[in-house]
Protein backbone atom coordinates (compact mmCIF):
# COMPACT_ATOMS: atom_id res chain seq x y z
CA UNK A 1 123.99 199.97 61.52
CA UNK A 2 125.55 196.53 60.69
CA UNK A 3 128.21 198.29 58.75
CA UNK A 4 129.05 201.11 61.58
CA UNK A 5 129.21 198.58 64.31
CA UNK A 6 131.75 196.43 61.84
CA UNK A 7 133.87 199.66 61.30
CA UNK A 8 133.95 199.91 65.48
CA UNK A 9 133.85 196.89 66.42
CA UNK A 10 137.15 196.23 68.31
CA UNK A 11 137.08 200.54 69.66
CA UNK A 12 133.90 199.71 70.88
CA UNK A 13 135.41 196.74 72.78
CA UNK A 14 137.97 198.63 74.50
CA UNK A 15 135.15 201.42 75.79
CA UNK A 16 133.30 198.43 77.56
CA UNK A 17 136.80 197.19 78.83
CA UNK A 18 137.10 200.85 79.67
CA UNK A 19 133.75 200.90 81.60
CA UNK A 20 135.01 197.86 83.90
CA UNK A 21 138.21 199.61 84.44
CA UNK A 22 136.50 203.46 85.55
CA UNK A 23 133.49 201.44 87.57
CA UNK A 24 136.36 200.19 90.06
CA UNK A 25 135.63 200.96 93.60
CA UNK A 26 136.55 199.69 96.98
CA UNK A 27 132.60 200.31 97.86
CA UNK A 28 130.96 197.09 97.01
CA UNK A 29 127.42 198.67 96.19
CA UNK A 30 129.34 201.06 93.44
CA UNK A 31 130.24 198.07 91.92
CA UNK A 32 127.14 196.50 91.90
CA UNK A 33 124.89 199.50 90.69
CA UNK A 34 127.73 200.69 87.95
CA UNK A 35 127.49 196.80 86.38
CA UNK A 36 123.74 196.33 86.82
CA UNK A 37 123.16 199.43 84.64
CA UNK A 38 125.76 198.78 81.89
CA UNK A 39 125.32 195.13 81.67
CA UNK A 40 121.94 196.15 80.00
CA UNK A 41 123.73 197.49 77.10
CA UNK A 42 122.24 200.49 75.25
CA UNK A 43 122.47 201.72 72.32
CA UNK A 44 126.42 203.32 73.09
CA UNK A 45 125.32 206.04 70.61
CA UNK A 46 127.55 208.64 72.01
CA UNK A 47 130.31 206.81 72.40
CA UNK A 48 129.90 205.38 68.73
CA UNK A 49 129.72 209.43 67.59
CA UNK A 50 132.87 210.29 69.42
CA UNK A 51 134.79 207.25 67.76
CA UNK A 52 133.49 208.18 64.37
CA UNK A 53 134.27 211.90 64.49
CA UNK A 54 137.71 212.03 66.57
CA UNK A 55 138.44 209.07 63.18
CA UNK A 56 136.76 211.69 60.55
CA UNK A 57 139.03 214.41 62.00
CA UNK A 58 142.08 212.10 61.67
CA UNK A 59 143.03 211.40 65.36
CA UNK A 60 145.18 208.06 65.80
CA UNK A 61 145.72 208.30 69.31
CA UNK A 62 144.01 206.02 71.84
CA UNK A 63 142.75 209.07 74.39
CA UNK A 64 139.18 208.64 72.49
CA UNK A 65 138.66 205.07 74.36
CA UNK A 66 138.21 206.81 77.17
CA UNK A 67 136.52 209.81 76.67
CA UNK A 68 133.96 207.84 74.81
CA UNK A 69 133.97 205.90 78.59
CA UNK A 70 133.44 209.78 79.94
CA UNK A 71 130.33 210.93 77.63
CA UNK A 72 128.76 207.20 78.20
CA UNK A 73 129.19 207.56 81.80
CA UNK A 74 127.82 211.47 81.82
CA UNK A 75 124.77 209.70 80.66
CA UNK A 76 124.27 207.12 82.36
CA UNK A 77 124.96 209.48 85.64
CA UNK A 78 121.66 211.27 84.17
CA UNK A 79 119.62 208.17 83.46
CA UNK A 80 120.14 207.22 87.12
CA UNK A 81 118.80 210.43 88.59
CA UNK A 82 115.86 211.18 85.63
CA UNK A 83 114.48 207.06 86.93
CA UNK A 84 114.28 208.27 90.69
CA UNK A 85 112.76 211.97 89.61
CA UNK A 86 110.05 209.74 87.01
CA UNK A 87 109.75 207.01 89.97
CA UNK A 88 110.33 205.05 86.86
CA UNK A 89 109.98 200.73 87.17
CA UNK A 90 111.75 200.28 83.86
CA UNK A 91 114.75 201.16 81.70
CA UNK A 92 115.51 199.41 78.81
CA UNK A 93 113.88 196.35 79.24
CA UNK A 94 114.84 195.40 82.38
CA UNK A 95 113.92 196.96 86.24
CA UNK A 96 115.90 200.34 86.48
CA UNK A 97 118.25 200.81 89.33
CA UNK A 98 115.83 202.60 91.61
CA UNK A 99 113.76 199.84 91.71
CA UNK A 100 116.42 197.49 92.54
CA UNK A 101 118.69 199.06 94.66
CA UNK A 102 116.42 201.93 96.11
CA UNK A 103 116.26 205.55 95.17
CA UNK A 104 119.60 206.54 97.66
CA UNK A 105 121.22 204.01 95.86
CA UNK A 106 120.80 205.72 92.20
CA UNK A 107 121.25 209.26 93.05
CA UNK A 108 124.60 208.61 94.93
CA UNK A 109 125.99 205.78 92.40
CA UNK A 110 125.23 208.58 89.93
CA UNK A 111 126.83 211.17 91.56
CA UNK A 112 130.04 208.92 91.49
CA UNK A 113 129.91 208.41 87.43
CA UNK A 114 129.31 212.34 87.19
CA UNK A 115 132.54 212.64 89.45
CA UNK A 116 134.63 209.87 87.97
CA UNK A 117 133.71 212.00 84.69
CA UNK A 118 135.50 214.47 85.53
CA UNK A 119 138.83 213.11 86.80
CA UNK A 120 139.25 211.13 83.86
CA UNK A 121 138.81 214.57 81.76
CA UNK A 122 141.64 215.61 84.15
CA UNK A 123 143.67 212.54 83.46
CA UNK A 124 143.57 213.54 79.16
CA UNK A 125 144.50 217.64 80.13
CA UNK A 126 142.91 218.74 77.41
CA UNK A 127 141.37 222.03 78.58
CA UNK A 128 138.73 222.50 75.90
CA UNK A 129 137.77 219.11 75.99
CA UNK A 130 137.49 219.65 79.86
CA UNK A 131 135.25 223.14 79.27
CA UNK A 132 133.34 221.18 76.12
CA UNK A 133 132.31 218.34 78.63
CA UNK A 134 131.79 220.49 81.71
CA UNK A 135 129.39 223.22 79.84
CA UNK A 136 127.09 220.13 78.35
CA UNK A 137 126.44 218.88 81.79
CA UNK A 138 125.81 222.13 82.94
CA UNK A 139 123.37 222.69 80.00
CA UNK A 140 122.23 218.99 80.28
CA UNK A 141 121.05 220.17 84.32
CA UNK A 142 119.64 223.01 83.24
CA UNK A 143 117.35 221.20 80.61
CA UNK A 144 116.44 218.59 83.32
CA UNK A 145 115.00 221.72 85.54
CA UNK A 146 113.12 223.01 82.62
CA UNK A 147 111.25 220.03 82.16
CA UNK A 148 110.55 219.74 85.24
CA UNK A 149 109.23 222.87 85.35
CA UNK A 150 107.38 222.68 82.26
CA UNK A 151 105.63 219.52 83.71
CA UNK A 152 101.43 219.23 82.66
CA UNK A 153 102.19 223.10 80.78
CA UNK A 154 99.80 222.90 78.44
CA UNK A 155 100.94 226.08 76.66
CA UNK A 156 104.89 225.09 76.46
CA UNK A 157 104.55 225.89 72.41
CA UNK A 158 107.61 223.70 70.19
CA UNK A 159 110.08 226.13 70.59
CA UNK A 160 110.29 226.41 74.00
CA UNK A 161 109.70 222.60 74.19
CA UNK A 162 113.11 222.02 71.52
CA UNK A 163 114.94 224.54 73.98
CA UNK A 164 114.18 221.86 76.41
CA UNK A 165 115.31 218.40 74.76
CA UNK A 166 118.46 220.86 73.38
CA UNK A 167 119.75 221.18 76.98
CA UNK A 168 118.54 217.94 78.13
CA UNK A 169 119.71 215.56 75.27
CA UNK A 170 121.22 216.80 72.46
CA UNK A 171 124.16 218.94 73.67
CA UNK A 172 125.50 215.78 75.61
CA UNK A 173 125.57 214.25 71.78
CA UNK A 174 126.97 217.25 70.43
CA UNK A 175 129.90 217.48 72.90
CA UNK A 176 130.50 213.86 71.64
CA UNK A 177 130.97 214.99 68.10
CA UNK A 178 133.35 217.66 69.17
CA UNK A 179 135.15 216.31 71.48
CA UNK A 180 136.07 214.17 68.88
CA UNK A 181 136.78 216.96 66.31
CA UNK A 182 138.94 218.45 68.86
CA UNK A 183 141.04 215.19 69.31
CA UNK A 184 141.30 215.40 65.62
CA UNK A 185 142.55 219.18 65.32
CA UNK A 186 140.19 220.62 63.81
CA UNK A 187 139.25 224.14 64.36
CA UNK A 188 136.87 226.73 62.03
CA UNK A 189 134.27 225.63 60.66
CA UNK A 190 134.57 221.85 60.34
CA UNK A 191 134.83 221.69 64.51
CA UNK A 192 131.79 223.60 64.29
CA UNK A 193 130.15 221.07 61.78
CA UNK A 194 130.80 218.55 63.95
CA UNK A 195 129.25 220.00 66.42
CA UNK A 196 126.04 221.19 64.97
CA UNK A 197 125.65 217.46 63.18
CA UNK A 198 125.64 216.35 66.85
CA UNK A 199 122.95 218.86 67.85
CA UNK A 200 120.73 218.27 64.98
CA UNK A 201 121.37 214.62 65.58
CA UNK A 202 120.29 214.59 69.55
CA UNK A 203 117.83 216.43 68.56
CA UNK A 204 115.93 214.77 66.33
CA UNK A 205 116.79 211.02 68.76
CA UNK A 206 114.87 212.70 71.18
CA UNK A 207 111.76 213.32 69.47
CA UNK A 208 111.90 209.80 68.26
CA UNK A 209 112.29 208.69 71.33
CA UNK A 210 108.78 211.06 71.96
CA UNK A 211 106.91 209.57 69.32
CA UNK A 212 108.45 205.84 70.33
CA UNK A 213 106.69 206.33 74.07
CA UNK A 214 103.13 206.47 72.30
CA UNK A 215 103.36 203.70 69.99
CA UNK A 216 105.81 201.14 70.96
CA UNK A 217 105.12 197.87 72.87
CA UNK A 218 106.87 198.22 76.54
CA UNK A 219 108.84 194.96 75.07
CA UNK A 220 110.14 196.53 72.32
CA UNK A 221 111.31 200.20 73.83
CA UNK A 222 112.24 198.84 77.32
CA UNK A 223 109.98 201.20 79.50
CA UNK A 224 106.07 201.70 80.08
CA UNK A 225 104.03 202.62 76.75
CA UNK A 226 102.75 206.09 77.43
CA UNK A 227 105.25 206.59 80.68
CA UNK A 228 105.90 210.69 79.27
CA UNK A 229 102.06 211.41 79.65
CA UNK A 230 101.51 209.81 82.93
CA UNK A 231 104.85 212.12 84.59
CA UNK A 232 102.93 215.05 83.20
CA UNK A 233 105.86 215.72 80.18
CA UNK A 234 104.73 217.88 77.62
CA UNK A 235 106.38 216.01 74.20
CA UNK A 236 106.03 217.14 70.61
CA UNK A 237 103.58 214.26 70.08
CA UNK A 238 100.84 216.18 72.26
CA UNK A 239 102.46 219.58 71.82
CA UNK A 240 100.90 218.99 68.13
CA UNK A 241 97.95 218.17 69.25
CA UNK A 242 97.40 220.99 71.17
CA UNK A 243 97.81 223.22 68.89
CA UNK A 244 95.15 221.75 66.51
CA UNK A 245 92.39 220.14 68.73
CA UNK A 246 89.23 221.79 70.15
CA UNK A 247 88.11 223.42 72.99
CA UNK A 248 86.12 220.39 74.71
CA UNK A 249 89.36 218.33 73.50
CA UNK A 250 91.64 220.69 74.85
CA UNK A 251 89.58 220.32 78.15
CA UNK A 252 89.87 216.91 78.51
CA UNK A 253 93.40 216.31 77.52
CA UNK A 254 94.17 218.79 80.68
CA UNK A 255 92.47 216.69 83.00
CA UNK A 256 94.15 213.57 82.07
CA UNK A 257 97.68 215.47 81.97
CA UNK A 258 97.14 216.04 85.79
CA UNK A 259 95.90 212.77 87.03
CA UNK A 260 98.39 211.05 89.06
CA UNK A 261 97.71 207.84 87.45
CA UNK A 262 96.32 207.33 84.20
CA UNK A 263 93.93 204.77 83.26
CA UNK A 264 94.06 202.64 79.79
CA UNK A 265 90.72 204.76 78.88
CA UNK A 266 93.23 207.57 79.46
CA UNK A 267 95.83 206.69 77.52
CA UNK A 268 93.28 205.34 74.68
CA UNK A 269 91.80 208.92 74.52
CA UNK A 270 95.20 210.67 74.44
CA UNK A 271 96.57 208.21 71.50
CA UNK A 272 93.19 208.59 69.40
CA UNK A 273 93.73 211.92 69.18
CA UNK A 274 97.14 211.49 68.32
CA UNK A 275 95.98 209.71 65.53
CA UNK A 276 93.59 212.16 64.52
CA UNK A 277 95.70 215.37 64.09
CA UNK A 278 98.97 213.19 62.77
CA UNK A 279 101.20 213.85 66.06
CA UNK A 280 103.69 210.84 65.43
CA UNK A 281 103.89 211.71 62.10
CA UNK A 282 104.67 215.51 61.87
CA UNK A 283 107.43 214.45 64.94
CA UNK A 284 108.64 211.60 62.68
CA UNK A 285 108.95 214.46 59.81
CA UNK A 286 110.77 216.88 62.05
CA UNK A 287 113.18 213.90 63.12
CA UNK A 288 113.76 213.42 59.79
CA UNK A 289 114.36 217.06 58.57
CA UNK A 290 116.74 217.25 61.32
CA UNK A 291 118.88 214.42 60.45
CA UNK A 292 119.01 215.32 56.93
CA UNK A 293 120.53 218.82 58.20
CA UNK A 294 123.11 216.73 60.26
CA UNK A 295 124.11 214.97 57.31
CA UNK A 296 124.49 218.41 55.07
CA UNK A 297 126.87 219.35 57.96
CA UNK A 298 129.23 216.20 57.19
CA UNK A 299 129.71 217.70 53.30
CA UNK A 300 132.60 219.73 54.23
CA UNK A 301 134.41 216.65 54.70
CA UNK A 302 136.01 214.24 51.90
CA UNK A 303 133.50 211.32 51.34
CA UNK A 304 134.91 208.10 53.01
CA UNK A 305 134.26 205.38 55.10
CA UNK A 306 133.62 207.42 58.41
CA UNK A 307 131.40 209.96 57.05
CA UNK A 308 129.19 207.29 55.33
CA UNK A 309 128.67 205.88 58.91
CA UNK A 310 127.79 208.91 60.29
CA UNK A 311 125.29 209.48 57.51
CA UNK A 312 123.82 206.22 58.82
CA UNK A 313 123.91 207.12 62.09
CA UNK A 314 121.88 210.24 61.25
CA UNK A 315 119.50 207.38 59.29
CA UNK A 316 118.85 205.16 62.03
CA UNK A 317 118.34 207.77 64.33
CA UNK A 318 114.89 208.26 62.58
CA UNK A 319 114.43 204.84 61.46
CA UNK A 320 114.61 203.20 64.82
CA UNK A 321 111.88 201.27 66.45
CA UNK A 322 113.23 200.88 69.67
């Protein structure tokens, strides 16, 4: 990612400069919230997307500073509200908001990014970028009410389950892409490779991110090891498991699912059998067969520079640790 970052290094500059700029408010605790939660970084993925495919499309302008702003702050809007719904402690690596500033706090400091969104969209008057941007965060609510529906389901099969991280995560990522494509002028088919390279993309960082909560050391991923089993989510990781374990396993896998808290016997069971049928791996191997799809998208464009980054973006996706 050394490489990408190099090629963005001074865009990506301006969208933090842009960040300070859009977080200015006359309410103190706006301020305070907005910095707390970008001053611990992130990985900026779909900001980095929209610079790289509004640059593969051939835009010069400077309007993609701050829509990359926009689709970070979307977001980050969402990350607010998903910590008070989780009554999550945690977010990447440091205490969320919630826990800081209080659960009112979040929700209405989010409710300000999700509304600042949207009069910067204004500002550009770009009306398909406006309905592009609009339609993911209807989709993106939408997913968050289907998993929250679909909460200790122990028969929400993978399809339904990809439906769910498809509305939740990846369209967000895939409005990036064409947003960018858009910017650019494309139309036909290549806007629509852009935007399925997204999709396949937010797809497959979301069931990394799945197969990350079971494995990875709270220090490394920035939130509680096994925090998905213990709100009751139903991830591809267990989803697998389901599907292959026995009756008596089956059983007991439903009565941990609906404890309120787990216990590290609990979370030892659920992992060992994790182990057993290969969850991590076969959702490490669908990652990966979806990022190699989102990189056959980028052949309709001449190789260069940009679409080499966005081949490793589609790499680290599935290679990340973290």
């Amino acid at each position: 990612m050394e490489r990408v970052l190099s090629l963005l290094q001074d865009d990506l500059k301006r969208v933090e400069e842009q960040f300070k700029r859009d977080l200015d408010s006359d309410v103190y605790l706006i301020r305070k919230v907005g910095e707390y939660v970008f001053a611990s970084g992130g990985k900026r993925i779909r900001p980095m997307l929209l610079l790289l495919s509004s640059r593969l499309a051939g835009y010069k302008g400077d309007q993609n500073i701050g829509l990359a702003s926009v689709v970070e702050f979307i977001h980050t809007a969402t990350l607010l509200h998903d910590d008070v719904v989780d009554s999550a402690v945690l977010r990447r690596g440091q205490e969320s908001a919630n826990a800081v500033w209080g659960n009112e706090a979040s929700v209405l400091v989010g409710d300000f990014l999700f509304a600042k969104s949207f009069s910067i969209m204004v500002r550009v008057g770009d009306l398909e970028i406006l309905q592009t941007l609009s339609d993911a965060t209807t989709q993106m609510a939408e997913g968050e009410v289907l998993q929250l529906i679909s909460t200790c389901d122990l028969d929400l099969d993978e399809s339904r389950y990809l439906n769910v991280i498809r509305d939740k995560t990846a369209v967000l990522i895939s409005a990036a892409c064409r947003v960018g494509a858009v910017l650019g002028g494309l139309v036909g088919e290549e806007k629509e490779a852009l935007s399925r390279y997204g999709m396949d993309i937010g797809i497959a960082f979301q069931l990394m991110d799945d197969a990350l909560d079971y494995v990875s050391e709270e220090a490394d991923f920035g939130k509680v090891k096994g925090h998905d089993l213990e709100e009751g989510k139903m991830t591809l990781p267990l989803i697998h498991v389901l599907r292959q374990c026995t009756v008596a396993e089956r059983s007991a896998l439903s009565d941990i699912v609906e404890k309120e808290i787990l216990g590290n016997d609990d979370l030892h069971y659920v992992t060992t059998l994790i182990d057993k049928y290969d969850g991590i791996t076969y959702t490490r191997n669908r990652a990966t067969e979806l990022a190699l799809g989102a990189k056959q998208q980028l052949q309709l464009f001449p190789a260069s520079e940009v679409r080499d980054a966005l081949e490793i973006v589609a790499d680290y996706v599935v290679s990340r640790r973290k």
